[in-house]
N, C-alpha and C. Protein backbone atom coordinates (compact mmCIF):
# COMPACT_ATOMS: atom_id res chain seq x y z
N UNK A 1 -3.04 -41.51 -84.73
CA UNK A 1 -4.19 -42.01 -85.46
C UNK A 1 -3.75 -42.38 -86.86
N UNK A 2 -4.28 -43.26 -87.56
CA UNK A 2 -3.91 -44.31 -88.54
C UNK A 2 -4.41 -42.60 -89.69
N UNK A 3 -3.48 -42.55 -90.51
CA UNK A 3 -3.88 -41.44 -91.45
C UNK A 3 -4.79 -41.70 -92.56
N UNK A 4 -5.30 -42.50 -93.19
CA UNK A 4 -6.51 -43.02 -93.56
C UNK A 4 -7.46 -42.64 -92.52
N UNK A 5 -7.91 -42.86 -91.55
CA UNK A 5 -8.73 -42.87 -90.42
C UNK A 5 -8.76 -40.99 -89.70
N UNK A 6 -7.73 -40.41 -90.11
CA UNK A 6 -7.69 -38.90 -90.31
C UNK A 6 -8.09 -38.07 -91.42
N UNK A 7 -7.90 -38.86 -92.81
CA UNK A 7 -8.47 -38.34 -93.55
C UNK A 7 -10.24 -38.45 -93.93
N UNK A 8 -10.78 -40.15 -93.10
CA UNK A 8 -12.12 -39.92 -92.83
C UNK A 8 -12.68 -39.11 -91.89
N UNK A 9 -11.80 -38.73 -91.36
CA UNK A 9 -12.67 -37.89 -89.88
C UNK A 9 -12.49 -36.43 -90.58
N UNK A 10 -11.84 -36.07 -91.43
CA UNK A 10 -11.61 -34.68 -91.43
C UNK A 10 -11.93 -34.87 -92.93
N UNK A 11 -12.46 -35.55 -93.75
CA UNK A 11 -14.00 -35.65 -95.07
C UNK A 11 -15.23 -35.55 -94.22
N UNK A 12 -15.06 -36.27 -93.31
CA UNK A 12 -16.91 -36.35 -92.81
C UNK A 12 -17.60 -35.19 -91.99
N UNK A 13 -16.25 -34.31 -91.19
CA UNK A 13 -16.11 -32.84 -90.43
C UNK A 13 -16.43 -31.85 -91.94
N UNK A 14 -15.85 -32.18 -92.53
CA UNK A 14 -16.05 -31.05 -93.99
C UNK A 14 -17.36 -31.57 -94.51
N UNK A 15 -17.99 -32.35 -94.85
CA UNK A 15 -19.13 -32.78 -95.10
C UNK A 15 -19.63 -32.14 -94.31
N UNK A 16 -20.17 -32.40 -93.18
CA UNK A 16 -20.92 -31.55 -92.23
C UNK A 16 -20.69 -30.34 -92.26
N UNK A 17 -19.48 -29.84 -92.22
CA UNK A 17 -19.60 -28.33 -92.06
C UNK A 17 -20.33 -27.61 -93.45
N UNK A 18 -20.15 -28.29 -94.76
CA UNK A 18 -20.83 -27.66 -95.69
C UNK A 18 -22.27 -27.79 -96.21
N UNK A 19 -22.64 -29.30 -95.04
CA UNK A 19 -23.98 -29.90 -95.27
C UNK A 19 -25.00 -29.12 -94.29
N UNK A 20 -24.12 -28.31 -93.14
CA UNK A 20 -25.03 -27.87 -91.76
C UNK A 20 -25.47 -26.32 -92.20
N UNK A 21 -24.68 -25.85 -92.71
CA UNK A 21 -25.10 -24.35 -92.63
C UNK A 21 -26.23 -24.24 -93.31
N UNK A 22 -26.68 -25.15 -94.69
CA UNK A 22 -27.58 -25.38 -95.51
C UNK A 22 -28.77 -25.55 -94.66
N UNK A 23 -29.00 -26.14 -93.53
CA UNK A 23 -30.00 -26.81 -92.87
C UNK A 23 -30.16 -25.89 -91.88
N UNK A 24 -29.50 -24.94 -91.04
CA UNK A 24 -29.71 -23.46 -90.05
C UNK A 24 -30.15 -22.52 -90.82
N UNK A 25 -30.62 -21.95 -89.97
CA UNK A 25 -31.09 -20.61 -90.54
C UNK A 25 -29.45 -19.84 -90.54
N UNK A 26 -29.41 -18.90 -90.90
CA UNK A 26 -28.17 -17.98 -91.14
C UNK A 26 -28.58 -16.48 -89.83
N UNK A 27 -27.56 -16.25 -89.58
CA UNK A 27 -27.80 -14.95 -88.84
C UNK A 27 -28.08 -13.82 -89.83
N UNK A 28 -28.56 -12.88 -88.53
CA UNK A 28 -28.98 -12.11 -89.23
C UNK A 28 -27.85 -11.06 -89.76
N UNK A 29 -28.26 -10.40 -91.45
CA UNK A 29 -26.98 -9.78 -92.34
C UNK A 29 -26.44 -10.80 -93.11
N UNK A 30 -26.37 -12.31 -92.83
CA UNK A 30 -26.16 -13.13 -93.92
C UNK A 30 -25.07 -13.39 -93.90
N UNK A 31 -24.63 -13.67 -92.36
CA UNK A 31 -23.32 -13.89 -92.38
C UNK A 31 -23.03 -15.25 -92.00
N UNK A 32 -22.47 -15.87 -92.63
CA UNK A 32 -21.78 -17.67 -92.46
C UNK A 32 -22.25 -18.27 -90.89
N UNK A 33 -22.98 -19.28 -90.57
CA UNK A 33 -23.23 -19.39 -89.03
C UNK A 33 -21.89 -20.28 -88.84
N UNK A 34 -20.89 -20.53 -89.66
CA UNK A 34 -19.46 -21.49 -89.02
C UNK A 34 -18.42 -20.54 -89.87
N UNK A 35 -17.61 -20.64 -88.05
CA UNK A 35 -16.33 -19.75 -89.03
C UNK A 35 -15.31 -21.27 -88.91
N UNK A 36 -14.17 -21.57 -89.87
CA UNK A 36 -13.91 -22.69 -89.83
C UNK A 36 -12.41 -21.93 -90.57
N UNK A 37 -11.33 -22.89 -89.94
CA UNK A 37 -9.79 -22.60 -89.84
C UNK A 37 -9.45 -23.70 -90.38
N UNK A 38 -8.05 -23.27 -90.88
CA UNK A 38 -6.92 -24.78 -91.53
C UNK A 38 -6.06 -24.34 -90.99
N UNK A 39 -4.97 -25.26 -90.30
CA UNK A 39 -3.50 -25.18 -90.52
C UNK A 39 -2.53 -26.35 -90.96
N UNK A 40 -2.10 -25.73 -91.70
CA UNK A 40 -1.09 -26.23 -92.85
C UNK A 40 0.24 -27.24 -91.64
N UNK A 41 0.21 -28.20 -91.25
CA UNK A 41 1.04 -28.58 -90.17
C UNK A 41 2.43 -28.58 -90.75
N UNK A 42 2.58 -29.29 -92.17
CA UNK A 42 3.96 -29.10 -92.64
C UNK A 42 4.52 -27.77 -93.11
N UNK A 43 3.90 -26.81 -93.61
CA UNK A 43 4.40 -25.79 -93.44
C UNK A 43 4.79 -24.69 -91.75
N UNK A 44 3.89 -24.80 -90.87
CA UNK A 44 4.02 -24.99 -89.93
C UNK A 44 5.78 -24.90 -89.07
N UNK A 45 5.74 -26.88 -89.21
CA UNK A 45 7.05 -27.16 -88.82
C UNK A 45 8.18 -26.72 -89.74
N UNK A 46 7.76 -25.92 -90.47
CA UNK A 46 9.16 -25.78 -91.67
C UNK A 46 9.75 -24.46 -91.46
N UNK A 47 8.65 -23.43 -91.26
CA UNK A 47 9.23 -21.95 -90.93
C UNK A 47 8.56 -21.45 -89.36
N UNK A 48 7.87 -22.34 -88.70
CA UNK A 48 8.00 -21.53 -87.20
C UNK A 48 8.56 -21.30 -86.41
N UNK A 49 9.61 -20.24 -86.34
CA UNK A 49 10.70 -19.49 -85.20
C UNK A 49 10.84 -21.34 -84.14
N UNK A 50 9.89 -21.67 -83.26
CA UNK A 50 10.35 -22.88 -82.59
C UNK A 50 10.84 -23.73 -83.43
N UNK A 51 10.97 -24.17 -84.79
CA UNK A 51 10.68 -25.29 -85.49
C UNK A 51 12.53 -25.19 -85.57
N UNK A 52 12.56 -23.94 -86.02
CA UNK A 52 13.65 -23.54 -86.70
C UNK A 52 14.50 -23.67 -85.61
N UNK A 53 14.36 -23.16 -84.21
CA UNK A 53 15.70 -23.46 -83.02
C UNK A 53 15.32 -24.56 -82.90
N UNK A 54 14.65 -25.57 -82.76
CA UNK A 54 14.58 -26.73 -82.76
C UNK A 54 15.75 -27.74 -83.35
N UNK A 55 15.78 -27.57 -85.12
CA UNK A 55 16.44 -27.97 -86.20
C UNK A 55 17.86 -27.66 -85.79
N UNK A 56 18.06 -26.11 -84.95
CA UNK A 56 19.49 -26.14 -85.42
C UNK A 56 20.62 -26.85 -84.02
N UNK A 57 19.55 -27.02 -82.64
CA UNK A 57 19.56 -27.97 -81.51
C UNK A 57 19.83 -28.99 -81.57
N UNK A 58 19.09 -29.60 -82.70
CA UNK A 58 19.33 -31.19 -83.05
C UNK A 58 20.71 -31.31 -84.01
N UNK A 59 20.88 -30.26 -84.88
CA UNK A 59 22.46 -30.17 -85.18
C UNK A 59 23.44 -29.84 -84.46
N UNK A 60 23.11 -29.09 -83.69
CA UNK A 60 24.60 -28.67 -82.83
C UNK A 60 24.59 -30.07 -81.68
N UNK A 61 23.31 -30.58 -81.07
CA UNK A 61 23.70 -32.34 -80.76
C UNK A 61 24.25 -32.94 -80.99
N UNK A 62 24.05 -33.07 -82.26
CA UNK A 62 24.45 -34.77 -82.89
C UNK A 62 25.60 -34.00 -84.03
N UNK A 63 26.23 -33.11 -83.81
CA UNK A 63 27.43 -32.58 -84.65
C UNK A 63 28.52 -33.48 -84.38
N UNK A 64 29.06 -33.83 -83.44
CA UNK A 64 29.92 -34.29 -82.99
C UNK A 64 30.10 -35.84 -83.66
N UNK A 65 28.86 -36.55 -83.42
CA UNK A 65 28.41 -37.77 -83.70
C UNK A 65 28.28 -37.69 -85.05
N UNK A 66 27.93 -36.99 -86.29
CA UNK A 66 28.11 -37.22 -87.31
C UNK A 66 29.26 -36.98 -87.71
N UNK A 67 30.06 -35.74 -87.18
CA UNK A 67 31.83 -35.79 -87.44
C UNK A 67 31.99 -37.45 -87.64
N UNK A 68 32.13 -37.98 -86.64
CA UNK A 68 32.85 -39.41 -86.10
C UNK A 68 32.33 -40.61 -87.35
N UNK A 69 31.12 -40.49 -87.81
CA UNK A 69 30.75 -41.33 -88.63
C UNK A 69 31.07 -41.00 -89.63
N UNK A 70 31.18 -39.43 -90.36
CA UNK A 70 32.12 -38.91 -91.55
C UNK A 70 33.45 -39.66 -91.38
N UNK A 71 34.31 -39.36 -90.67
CA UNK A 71 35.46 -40.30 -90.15
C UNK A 71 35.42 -41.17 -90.40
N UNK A 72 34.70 -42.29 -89.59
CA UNK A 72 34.92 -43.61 -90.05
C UNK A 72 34.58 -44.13 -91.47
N UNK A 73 33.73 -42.92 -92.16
CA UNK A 73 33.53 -43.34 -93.44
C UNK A 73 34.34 -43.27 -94.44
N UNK A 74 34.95 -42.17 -94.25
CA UNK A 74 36.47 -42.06 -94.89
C UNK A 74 37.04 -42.68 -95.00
N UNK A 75 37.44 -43.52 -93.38
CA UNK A 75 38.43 -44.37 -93.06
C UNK A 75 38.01 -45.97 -94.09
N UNK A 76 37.43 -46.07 -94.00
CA UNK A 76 35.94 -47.29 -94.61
C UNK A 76 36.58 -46.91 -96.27
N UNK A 77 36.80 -45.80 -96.94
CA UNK A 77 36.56 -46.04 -98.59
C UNK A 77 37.90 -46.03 -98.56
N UNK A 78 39.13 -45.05 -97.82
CA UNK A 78 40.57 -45.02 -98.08
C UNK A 78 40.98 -46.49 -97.87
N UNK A 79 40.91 -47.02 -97.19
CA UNK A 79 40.81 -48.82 -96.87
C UNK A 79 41.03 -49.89 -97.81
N UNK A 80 39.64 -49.34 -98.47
CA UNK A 80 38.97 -50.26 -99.72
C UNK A 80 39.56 -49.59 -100.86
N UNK A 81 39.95 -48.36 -100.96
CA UNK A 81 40.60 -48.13 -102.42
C UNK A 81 42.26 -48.22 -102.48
N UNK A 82 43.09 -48.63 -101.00
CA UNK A 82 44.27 -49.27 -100.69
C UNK A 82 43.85 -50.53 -101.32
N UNK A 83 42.84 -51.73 -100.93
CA UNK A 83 42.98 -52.84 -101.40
C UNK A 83 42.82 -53.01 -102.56
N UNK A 84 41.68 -52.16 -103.46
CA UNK A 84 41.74 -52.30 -105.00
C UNK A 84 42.64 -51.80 -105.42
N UNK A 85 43.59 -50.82 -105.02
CA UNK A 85 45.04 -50.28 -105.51
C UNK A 85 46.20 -51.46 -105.63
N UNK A 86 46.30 -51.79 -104.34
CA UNK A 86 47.30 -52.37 -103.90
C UNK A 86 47.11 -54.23 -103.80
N UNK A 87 46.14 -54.22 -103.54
CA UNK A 87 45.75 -55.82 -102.97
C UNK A 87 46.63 -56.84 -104.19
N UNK A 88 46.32 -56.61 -105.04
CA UNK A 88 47.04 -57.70 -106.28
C UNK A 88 48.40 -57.78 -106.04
N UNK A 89 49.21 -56.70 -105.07
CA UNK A 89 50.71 -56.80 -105.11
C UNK A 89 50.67 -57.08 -103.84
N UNK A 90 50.10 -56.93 -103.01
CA UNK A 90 50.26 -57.29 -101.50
C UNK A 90 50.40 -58.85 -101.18
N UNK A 91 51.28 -58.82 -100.00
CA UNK A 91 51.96 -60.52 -99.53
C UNK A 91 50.37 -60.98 -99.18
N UNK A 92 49.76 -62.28 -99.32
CA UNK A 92 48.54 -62.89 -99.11
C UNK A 92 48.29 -62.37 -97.78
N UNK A 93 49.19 -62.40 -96.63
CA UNK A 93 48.84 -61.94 -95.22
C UNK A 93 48.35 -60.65 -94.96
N UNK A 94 49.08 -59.81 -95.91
CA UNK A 94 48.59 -58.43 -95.54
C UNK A 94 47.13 -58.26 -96.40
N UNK A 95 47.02 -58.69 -97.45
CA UNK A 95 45.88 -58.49 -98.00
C UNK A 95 44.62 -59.15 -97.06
N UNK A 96 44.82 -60.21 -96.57
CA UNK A 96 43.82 -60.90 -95.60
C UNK A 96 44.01 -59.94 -94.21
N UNK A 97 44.63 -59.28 -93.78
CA UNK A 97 44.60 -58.65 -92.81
C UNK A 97 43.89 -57.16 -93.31
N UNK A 98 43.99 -56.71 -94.36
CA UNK A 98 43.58 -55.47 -94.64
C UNK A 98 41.99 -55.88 -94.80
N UNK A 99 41.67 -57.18 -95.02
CA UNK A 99 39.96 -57.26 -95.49
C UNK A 99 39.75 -57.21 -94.26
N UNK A 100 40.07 -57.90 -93.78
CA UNK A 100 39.18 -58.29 -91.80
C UNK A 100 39.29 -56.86 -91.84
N UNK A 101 40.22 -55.95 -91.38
CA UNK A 101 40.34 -54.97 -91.34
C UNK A 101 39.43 -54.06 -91.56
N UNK A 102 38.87 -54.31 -92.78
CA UNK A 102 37.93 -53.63 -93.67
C UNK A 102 36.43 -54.56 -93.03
N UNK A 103 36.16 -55.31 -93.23
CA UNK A 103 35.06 -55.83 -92.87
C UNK A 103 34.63 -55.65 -91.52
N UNK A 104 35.23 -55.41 -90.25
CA UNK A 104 35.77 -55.12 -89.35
C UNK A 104 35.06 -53.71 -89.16
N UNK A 105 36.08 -52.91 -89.77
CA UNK A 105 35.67 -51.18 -89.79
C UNK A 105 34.02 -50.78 -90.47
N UNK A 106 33.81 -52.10 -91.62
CA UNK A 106 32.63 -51.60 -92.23
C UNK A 106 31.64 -52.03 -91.25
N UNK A 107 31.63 -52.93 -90.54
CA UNK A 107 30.15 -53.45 -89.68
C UNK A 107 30.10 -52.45 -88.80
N UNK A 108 31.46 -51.51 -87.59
CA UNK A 108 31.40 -50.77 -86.90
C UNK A 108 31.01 -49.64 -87.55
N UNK A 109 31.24 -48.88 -88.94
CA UNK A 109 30.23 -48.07 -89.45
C UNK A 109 29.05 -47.88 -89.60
N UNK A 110 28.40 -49.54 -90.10
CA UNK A 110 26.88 -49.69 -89.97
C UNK A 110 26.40 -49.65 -88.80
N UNK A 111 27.11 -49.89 -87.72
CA UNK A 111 25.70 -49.83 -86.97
C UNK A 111 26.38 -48.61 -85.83
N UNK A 112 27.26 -47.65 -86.26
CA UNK A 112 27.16 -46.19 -85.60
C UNK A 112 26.20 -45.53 -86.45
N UNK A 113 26.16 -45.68 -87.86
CA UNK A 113 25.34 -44.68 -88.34
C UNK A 113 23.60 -45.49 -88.39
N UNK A 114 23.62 -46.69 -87.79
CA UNK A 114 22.32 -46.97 -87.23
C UNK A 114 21.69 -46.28 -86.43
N UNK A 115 22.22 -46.21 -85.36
CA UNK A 115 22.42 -46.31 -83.53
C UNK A 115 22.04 -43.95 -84.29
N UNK A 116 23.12 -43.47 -85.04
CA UNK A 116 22.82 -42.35 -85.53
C UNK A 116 21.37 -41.75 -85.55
N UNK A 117 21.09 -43.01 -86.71
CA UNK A 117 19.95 -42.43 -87.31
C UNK A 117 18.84 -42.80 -86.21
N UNK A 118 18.75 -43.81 -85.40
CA UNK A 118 18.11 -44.15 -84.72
C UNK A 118 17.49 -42.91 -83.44
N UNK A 119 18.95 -42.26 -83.33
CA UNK A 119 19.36 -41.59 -82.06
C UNK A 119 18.59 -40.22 -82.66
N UNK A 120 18.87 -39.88 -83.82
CA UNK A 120 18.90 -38.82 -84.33
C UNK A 120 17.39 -38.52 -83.98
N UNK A 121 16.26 -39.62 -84.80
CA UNK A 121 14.95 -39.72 -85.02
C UNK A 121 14.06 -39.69 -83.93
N UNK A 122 14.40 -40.36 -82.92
CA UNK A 122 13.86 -40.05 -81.41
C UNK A 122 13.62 -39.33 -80.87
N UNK A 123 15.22 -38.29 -80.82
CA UNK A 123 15.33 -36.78 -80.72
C UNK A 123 14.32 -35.78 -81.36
N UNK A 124 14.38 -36.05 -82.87
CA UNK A 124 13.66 -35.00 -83.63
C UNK A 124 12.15 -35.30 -83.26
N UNK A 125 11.62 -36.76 -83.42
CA UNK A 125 10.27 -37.00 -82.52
C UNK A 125 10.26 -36.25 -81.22
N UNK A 126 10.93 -35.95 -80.52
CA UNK A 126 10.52 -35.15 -79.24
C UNK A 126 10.29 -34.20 -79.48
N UNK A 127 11.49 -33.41 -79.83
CA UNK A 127 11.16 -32.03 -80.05
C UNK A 127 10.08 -32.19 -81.34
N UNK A 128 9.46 -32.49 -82.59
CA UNK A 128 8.62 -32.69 -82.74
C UNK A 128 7.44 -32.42 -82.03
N UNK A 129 7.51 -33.17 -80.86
CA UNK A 129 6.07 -33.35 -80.51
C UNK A 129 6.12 -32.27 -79.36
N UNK A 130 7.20 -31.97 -78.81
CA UNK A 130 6.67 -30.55 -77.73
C UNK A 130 6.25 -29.39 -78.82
N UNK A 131 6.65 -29.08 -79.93
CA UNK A 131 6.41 -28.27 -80.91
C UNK A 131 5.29 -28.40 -81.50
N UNK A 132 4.50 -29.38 -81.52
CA UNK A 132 3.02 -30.53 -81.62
C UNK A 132 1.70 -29.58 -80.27
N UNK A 133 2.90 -29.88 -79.19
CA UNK A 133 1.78 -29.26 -77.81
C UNK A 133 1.58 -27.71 -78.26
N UNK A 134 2.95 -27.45 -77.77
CA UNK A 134 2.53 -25.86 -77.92
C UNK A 134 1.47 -25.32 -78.80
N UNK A 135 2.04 -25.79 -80.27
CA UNK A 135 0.92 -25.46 -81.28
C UNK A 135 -0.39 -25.51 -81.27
N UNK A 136 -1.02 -26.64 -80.87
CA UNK A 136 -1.39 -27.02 -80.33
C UNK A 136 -2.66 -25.98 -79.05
N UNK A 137 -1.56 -25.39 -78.16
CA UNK A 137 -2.45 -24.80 -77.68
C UNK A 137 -1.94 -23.32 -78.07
N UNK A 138 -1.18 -22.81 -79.24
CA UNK A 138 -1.43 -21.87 -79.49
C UNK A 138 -2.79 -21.65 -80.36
N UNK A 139 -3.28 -22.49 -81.42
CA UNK A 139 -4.26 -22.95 -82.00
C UNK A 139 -5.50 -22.82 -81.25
N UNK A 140 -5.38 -23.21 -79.96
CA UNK A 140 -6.22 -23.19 -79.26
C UNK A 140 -6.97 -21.89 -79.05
N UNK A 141 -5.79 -21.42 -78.18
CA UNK A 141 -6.06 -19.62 -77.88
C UNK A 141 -6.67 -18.71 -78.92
N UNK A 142 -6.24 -19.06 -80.29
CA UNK A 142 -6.64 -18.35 -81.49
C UNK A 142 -8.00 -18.78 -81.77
N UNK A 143 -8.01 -19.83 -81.34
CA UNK A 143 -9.46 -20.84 -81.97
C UNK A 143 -10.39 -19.92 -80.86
N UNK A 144 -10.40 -19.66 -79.55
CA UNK A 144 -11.05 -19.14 -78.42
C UNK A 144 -11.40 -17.49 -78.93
N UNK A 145 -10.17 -16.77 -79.07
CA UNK A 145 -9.72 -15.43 -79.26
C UNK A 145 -10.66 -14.80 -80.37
N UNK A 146 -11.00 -15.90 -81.67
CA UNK A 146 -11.86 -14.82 -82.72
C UNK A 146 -12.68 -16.10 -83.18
N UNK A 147 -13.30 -17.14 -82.18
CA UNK A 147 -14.33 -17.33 -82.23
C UNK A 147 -15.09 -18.46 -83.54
N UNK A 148 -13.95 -19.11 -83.34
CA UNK A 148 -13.59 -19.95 -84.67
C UNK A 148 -14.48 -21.38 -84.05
N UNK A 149 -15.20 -22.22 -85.01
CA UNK A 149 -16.28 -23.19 -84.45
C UNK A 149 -15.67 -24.58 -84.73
N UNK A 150 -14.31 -24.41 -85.72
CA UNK A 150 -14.00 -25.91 -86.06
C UNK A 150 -12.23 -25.07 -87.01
N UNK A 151 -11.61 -26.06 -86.55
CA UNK A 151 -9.67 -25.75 -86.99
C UNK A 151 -9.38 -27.32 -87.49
N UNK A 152 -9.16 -27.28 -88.55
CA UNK A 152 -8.45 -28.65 -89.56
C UNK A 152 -7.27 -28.43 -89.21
N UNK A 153 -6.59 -29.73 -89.52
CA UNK A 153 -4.84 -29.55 -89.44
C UNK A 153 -4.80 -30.94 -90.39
N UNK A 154 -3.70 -30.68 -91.53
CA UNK A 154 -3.36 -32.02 -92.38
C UNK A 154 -3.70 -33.28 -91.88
N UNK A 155 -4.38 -34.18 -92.57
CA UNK A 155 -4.30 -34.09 -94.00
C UNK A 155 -5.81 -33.31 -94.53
N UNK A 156 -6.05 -32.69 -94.81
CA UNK A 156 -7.43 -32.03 -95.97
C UNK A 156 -6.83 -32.76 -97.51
N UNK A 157 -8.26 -32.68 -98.12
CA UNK A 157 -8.26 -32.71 -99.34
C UNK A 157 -7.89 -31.24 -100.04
N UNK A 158 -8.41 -30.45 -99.39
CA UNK A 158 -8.41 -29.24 -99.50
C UNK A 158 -8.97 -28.08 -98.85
N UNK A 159 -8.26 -27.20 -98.76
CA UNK A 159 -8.45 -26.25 -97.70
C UNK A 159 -8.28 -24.71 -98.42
N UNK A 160 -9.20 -24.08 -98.47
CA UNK A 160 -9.06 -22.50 -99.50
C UNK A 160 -8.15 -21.84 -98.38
N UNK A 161 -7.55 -20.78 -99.47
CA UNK A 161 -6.59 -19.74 -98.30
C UNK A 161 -7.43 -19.18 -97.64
N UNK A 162 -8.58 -18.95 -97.66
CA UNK A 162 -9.44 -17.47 -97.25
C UNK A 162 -9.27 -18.43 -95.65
N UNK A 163 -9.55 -19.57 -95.55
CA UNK A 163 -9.31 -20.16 -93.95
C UNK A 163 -8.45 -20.68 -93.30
N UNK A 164 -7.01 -20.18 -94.00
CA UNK A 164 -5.81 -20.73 -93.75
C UNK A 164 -5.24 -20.27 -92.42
N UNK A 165 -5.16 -20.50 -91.76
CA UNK A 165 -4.70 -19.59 -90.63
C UNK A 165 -3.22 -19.99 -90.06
N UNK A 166 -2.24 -20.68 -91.00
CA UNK A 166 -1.26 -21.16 -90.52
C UNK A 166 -0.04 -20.37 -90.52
N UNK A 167 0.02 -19.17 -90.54
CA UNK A 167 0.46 -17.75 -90.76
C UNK A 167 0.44 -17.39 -89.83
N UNK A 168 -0.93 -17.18 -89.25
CA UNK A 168 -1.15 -16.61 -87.41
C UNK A 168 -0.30 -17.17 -86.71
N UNK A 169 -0.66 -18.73 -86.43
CA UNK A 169 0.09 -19.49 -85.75
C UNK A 169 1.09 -19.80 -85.83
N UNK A 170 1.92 -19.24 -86.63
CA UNK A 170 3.56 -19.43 -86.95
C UNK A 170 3.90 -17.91 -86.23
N UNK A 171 2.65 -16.78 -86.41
CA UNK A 171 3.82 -15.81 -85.49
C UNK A 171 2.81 -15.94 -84.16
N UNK A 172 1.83 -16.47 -84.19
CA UNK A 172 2.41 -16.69 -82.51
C UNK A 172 2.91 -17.35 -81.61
N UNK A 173 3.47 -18.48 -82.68
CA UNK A 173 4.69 -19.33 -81.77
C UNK A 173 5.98 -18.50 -81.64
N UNK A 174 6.17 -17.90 -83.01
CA UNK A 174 7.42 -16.84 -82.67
C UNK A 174 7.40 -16.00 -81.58
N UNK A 175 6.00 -15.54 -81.44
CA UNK A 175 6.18 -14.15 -80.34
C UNK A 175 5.89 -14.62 -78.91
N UNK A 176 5.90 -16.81 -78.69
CA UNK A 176 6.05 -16.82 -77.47
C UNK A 176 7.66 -17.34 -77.21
């Protein structure tokens, strides 16, 4: 969903929720007729036990593959600081052979660390988004469990701690 178009749906949900209770009667003892939750999604993905084996999955992946592009990048500046070293004394042939050379090595850099980043981002979108489900329906269970009538998730304008609940749901993704 277009995030403009998230941040109207979740102003006009907060509108209501603070415009409705005004208009019900209140139970009896005077207690709030909406219990109402936030979770913090980027904090969330930053310290939840899944988030975290997630992160270090996608490094031990693509370890290998960034070795190789460290490499060729090396190879790419030692190259180029041979030709600004050397190029002014070099026979015209070798200097024209060291550019192709170089121009050569630099396009096959750009587009490994394309194809990289490309590869990389896909990846992290997946796991992303199974980390999206779960939550998802861990949120759920909690939302069921103590009876909660409405759960925000970023973007809010603002959200008080007293309904933060993105704490819960970080250990109970840990403790599944």
């Amino acid at each position: 969903m277009n995030p403009i178009l998230k941040l109207a749906a979740a102003a006009a949900i907060a509108a209501v929720a603070t415009v409705a209770p005004a208009q019900t009667s209140s139970p009896p003892g005077g207690a709030a007729p909406y219990k109402i939750g936030f979770v913090n999604t980027e904090k969330l993905f930053r310290e939840a036990a899944p988030a975290k084996r997630a992160q270090a999955k996608l490094e031990r992946e693509f370890a290998a593959r960034d070795a190789e592009v460290q490499k060729v990048t090396k190879q790419v500046r030692d190259l180029q600081s041979s030709l600004d070293k050397d190029g002014a004394t070099m026979a015209e042939s070798d200097r024209r052979t060291k550019e192709r050379d170089l121009a050569n090595l630099s396009r096959d850099l750009q587009r490994a660390q394309r194809e990289f980043r490309e590869d990389l981002n896909l990846r992290r979108n997946e796991e992303l988004a199974s980390l999206q489900e779960r939550a998802n329906k861990v949120i759920q269970q909690i939302a069921e469990a103590e009876k909660f009538d409405l759960i925000l998730q970023d973007p809010v304008v603002y959200a008080s701690q007293r309904i933060d609940i993105t704490d819960k749901v970080t250990k109970a993704l840990a403790d599944k």
